[in-house]
Protein backbone atom coordinates (compact mmCIF):
# COMPACT_ATOMS: atom_id res chain seq x y z
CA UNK A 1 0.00 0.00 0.00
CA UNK A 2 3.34 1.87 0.43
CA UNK A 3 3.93 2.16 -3.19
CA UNK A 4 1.06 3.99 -4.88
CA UNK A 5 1.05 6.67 -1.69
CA UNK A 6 4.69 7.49 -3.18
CA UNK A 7 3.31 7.93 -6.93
CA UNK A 8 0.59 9.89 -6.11
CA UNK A 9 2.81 13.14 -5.57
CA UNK A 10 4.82 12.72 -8.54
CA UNK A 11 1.83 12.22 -10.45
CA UNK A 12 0.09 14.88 -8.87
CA UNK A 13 3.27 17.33 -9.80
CA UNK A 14 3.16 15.72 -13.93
CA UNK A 15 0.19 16.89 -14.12
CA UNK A 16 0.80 20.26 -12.76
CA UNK A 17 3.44 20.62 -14.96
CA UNK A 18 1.57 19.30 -17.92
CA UNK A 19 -1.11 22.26 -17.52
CA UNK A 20 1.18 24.48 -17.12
CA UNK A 21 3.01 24.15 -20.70
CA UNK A 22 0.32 25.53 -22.33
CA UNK A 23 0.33 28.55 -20.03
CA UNK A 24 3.72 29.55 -20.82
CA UNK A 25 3.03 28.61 -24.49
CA UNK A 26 0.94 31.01 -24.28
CA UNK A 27 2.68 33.92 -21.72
CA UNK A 28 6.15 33.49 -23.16
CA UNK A 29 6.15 31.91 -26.73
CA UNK A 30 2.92 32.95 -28.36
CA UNK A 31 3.65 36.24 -30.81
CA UNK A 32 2.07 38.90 -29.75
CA UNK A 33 -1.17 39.99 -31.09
CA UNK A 34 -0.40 43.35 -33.95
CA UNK A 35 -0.70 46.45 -32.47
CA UNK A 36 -4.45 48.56 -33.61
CA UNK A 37 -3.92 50.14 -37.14
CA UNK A 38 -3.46 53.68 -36.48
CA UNK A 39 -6.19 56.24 -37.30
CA UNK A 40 -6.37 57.54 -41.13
CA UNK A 41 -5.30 61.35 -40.86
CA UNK A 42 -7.68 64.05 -41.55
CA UNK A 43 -8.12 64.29 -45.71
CA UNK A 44 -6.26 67.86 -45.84
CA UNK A 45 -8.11 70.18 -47.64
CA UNK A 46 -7.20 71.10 -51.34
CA UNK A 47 -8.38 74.07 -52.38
CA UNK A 48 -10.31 74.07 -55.62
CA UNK A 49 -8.78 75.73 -59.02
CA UNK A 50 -9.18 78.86 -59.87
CA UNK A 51 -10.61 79.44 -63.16
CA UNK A 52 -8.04 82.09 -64.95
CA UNK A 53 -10.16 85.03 -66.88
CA UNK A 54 -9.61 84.51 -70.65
CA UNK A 55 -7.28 86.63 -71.86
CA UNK A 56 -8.53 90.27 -73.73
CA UNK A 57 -7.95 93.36 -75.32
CA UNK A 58 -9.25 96.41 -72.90
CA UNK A 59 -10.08 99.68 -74.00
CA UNK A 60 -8.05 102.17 -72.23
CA UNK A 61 -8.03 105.12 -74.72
CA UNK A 62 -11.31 106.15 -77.74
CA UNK A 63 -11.16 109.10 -79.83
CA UNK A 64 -13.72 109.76 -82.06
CA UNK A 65 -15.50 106.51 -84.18
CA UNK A 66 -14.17 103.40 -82.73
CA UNK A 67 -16.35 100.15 -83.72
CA UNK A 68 -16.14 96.65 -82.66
CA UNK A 69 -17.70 93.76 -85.15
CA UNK A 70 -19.77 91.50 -82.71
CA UNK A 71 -20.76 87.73 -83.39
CA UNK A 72 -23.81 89.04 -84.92
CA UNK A 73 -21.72 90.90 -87.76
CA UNK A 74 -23.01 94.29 -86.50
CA UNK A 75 -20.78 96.98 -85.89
CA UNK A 76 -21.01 98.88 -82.38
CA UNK A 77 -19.44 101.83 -80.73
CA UNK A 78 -16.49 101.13 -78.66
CA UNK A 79 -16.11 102.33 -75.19
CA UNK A 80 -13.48 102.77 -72.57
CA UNK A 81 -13.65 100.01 -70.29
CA UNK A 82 -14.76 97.51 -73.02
CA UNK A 83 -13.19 94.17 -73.84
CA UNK A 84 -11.83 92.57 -77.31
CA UNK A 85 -11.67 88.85 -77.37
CA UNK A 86 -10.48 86.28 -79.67
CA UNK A 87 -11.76 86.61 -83.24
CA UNK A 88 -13.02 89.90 -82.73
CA UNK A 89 -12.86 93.26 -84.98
CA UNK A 90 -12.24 96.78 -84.28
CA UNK A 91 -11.72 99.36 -86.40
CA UNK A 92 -11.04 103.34 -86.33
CA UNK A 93 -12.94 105.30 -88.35
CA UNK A 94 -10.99 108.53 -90.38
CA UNK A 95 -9.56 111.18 -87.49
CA UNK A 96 -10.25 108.38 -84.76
CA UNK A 97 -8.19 106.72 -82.70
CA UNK A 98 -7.60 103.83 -79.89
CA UNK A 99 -5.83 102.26 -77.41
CA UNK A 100 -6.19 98.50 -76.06
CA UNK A 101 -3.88 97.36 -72.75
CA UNK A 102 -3.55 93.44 -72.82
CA UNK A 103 -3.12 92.68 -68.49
CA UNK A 104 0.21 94.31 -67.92
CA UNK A 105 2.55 92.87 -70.63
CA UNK A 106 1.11 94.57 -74.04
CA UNK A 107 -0.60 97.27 -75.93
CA UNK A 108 -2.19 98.51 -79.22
CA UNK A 109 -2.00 101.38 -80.60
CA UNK A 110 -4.75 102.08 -83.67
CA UNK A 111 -4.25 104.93 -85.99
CA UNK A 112 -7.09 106.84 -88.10
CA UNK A 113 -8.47 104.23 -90.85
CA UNK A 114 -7.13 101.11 -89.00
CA UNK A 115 -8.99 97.67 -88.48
CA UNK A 116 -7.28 94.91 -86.63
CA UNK A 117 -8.55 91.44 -85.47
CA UNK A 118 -7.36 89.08 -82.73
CA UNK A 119 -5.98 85.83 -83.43
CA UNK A 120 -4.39 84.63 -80.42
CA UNK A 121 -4.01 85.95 -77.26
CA UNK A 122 -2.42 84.05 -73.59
CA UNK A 123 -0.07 84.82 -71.20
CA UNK A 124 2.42 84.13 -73.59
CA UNK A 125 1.83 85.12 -76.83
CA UNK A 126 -0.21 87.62 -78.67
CA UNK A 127 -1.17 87.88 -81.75
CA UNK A 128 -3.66 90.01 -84.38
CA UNK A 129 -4.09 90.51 -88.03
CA UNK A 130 -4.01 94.17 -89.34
CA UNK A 131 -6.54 94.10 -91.58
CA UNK A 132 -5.47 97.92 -93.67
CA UNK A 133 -4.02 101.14 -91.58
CA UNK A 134 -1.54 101.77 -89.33
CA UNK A 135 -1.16 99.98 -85.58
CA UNK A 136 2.00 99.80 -83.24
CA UNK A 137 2.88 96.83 -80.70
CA UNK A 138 4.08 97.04 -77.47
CA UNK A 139 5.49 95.08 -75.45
CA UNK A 140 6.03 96.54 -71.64
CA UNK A 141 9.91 95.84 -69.92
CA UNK A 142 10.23 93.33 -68.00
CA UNK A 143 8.04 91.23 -69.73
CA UNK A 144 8.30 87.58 -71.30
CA UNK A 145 5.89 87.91 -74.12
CA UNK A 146 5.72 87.48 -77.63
CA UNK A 147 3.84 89.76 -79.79
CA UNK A 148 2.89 88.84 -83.62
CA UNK A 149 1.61 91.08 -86.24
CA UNK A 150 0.06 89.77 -89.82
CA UNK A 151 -0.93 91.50 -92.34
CA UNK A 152 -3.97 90.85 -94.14
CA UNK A 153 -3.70 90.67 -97.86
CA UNK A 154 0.24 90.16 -97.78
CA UNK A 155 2.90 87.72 -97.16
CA UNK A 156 4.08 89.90 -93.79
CA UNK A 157 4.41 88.88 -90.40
CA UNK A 158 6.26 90.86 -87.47
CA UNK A 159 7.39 89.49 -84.46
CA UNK A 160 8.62 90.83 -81.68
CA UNK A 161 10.20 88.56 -78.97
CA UNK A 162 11.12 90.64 -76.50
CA UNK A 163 10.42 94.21 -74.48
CA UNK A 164 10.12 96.90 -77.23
CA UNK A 165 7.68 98.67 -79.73
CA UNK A 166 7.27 98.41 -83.32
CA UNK A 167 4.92 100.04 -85.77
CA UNK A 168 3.13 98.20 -88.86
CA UNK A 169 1.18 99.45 -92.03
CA UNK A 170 -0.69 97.68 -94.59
CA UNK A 171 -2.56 99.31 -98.00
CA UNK A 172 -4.71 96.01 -97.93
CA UNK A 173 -2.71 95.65 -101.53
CA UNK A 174 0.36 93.74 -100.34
CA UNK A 175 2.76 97.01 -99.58
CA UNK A 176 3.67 96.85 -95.91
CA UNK A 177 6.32 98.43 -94.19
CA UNK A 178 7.68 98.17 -90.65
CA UNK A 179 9.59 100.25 -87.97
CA UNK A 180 11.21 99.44 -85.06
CA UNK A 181 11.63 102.04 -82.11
CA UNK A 182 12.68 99.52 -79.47
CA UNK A 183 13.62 96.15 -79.41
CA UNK A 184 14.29 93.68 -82.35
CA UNK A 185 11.50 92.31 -84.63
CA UNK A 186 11.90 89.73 -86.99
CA UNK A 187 10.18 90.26 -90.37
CA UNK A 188 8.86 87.57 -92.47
CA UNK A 189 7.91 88.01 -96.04
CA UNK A 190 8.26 85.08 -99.27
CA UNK A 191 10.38 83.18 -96.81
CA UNK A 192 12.99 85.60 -96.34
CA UNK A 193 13.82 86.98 -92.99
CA UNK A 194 15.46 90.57 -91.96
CA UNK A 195 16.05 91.66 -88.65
CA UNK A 196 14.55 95.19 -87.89
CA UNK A 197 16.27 97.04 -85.00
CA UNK A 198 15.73 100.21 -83.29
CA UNK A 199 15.61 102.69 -85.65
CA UNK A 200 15.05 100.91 -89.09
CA UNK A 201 12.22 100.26 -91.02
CA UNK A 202 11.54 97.53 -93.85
CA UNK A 203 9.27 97.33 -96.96
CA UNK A 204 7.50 94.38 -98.37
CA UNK A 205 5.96 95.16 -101.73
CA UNK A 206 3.73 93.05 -103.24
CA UNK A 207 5.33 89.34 -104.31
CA UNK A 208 8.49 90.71 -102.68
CA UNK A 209 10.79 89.68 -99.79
CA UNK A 210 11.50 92.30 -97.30
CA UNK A 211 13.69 94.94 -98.61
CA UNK A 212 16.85 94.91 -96.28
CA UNK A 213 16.54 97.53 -92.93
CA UNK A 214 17.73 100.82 -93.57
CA UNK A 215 17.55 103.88 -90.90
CA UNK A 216 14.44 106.07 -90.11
CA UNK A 217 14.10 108.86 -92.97
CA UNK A 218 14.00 112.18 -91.51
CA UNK A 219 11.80 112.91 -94.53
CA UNK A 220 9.26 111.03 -96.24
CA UNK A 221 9.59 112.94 -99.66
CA UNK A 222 5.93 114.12 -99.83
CA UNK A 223 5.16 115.99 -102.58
CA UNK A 224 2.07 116.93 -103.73
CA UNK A 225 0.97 118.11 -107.47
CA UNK A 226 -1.09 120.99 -106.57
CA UNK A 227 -2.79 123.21 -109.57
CA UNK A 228 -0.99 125.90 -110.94
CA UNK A 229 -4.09 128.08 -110.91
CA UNK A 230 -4.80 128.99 -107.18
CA UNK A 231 -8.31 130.31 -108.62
CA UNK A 232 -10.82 127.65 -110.08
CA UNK A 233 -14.08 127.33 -111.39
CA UNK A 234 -14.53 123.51 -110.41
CA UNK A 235 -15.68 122.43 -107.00
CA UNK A 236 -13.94 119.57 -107.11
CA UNK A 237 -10.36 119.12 -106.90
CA UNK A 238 -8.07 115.87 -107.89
CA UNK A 239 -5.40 115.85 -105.64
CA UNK A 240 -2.16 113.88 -106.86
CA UNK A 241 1.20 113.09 -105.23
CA UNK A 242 3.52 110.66 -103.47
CA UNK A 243 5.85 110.17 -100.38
CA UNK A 244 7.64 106.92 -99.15
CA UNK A 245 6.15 103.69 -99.25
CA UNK A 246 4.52 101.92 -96.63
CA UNK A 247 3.25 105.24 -95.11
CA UNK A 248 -0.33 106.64 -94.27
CA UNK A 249 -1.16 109.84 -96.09
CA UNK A 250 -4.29 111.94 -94.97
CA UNK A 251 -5.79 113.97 -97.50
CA UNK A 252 -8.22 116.52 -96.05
CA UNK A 253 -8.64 113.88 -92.98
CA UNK A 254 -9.40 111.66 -94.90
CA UNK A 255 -6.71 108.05 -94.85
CA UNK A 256 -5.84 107.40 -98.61
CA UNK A 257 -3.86 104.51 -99.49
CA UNK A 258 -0.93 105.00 -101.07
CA UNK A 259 0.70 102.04 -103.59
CA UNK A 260 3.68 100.56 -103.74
CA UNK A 261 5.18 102.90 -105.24
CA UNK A 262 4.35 105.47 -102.71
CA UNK A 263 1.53 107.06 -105.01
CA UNK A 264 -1.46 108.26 -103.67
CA UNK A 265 -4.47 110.53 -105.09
CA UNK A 266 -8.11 111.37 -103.50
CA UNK A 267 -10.54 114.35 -105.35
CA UNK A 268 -11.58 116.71 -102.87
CA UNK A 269 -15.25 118.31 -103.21
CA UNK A 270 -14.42 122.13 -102.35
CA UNK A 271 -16.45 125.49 -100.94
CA UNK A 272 -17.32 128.87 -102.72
CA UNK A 273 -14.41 130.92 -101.58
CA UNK A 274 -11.28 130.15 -99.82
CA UNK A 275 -10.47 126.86 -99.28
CA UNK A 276 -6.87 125.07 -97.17
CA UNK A 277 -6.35 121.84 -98.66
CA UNK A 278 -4.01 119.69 -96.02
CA UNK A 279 -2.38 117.12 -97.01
CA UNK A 280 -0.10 114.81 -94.23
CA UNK A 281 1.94 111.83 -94.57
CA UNK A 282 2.76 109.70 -91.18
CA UNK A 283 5.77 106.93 -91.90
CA UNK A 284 6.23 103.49 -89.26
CA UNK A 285 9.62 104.95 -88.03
CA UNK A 286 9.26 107.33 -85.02
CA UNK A 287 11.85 108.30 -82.30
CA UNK A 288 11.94 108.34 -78.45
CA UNK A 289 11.77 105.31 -75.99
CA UNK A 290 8.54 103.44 -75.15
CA UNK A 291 7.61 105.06 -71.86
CA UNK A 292 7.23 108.47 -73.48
CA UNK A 293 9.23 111.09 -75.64
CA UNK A 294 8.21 110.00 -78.69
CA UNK A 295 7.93 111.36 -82.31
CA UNK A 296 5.99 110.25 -85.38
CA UNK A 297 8.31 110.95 -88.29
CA UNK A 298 5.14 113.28 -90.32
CA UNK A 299 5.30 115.29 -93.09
CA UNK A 300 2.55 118.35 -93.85
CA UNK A 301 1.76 120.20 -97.22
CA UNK A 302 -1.30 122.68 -97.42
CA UNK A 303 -2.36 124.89 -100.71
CA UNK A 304 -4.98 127.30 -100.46
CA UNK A 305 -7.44 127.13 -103.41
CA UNK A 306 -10.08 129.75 -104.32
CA UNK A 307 -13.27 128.36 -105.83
CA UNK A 308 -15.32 131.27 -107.50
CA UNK A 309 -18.25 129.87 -109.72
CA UNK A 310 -19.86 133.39 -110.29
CA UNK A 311 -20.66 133.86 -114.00
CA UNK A 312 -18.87 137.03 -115.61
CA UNK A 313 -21.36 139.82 -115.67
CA UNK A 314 -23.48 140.18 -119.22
CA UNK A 315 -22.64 143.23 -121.65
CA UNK A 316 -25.90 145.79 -121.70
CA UNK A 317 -26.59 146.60 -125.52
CA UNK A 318 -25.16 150.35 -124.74
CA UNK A 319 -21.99 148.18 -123.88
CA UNK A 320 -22.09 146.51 -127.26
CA UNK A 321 -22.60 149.21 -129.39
CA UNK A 322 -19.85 151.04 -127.59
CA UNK A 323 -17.53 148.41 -128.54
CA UNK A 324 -18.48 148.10 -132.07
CA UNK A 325 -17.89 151.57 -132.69
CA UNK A 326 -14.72 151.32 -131.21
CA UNK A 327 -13.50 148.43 -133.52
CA UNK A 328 -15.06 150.60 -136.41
CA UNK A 329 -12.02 153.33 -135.64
């Protein structure tokens, strides 16, 4: 009876131990569980785009008739304020004239008798068609832009790549000419290109490359054929003459178109009496910086012409027969 009184301890203690392996399975070789996932941060907050106005023209400066060609065809007074787009027309009407700021990097200049359209216009690049007249480009300093000018009618296009100011006109006949005050503009006519620099101008005549740049005339050679009789019978007066080419040449106020020859002619309905006829050229080339100082190379020629339509006064028959017998002596 001895003998199973001694096993029952040492049983007892197997099975202790027994029960206890899968307690320190479990306290000292089971992995421990993952920690929690952390919490997602907060979405952060993107702000949404902001749409970026479209690009346009504003009118800064209108001087007497100033239209704008809507999508409707119509033609419309322009106002200070007022906005050219893309595709849009505007055009100065004889003794008129306009000014149109693109944000800070450009402007337009429009002469009397211009129309101009926009092509293109970004943050980059500008660029419009001048459709006849006279318009200058600007571009401001300090500014990365490009500014492009075609002409309508003609194998002409003007660029300017930099900070500067250049001056374009087109007869709507293929004679175009080009001036540089500041800056460099490259001019492109029946693939040849010239470099116009400050102070040059170039002329593309119809079916002709560029002519090479040559300095600002001081002149443009007007001269006018005016009649050698300063007293006339005729109310109307043909009024012939020429001046460089590629310039604009006012007649009375009114823009006449010279060819490419520089030729130009416009007949001029005159008043009993006294009349001034005034005739003024106005060439691309000008002097003076972009910010101010500048001058228009002009030229001016004025005639005064009498116009007396009063029919001589009749002989009486007293008058008559006084004359006969005078012839009779």
């Amino acid at each position: 009876m001895a003998q199973p009184r001694r096993q029952t301890p040492f049983l007892v203690g197997l099975v202790l131990i027994l029960a206890a392996l899968p307690v320190g399975w479990f306290v000292f070789l089971r992995q421990p569980p993952p920690p929690p996932p952390r919490p997602a941060p907060p979405p952060v907050a993107v702000p949404a785009p902001t749409e970026k106005k479209p690009l346009e023209l504003e009118f800064t400066e209108v001087s007497g008739t100033v239209e704008v060609q809507h999508p409707d065809g119509t033609w419309r007074p322009a106002t200070v304020g007022a906005a050219l787009r893309r595709n849009e027309k505007v055009r100065t009407q004889d003794g008129s004239y306009a000014m149109l700021i693109g944000g800070e990097a450009v402007e337009v200049r429009m002469d009397p008798g211009t129309e101009i359209s926009v092509e293109a216009l970004t943050e980059s690049v500008s660029r419009i068609l001048l459709g006849k007249g006279m318009a200058t480009a600007v571009v401001r300093p300090g500014q990365r832009h490009t500014f492009e000018v075609k002409a309508a009618n003609a194998d002409a296009v003007a660029t300017l790549e930099q900070s500067g100011a250049f001056t374009m006109s087109n007869n709507g006949q293929g004679t175009v000419a080009v001036g540089t005050r500041e800056g460099e503009v490259t001019l492109l006519g029946q693939g040849k290109v010239v470099i116009v620099r400050a102070g040059q101008q170039a002329v593309i005549r119809p079916g002709q490359a560029p002519s090479e740049p040559a300095t600002v005339p001081s002149s443009l050679l007007l001269k006018v054929d005016w009649p050698v009789e300063r007293t006339r019978r005729e109310r109307e007066l043909l009024v012939r003459g020429q001046t460089v080419p590629g310039s604009r040449v006012e007649v009375d106020g009114v823009t006449v178109a010279p060819d490419a020859q520089g030729h130009f002619e416009r007949k001029v309905v005159l008043r009993e009496g006294r009349n001034t006829v005034d005739v003024r050229a106005v060439g691309v080339g000008a002097v003076g910086g972009v910010d101010g100082g500048v001058k228009r190379i002009e030229q001016r020629d004025k005639q005064d012409v009498v116009v007396d339509t009063t029919p001589p006064p009749l002989k009486t028959d007293p008058d008559i027969w006084n004359q006969a017998n005078n012839d009779s002596r």
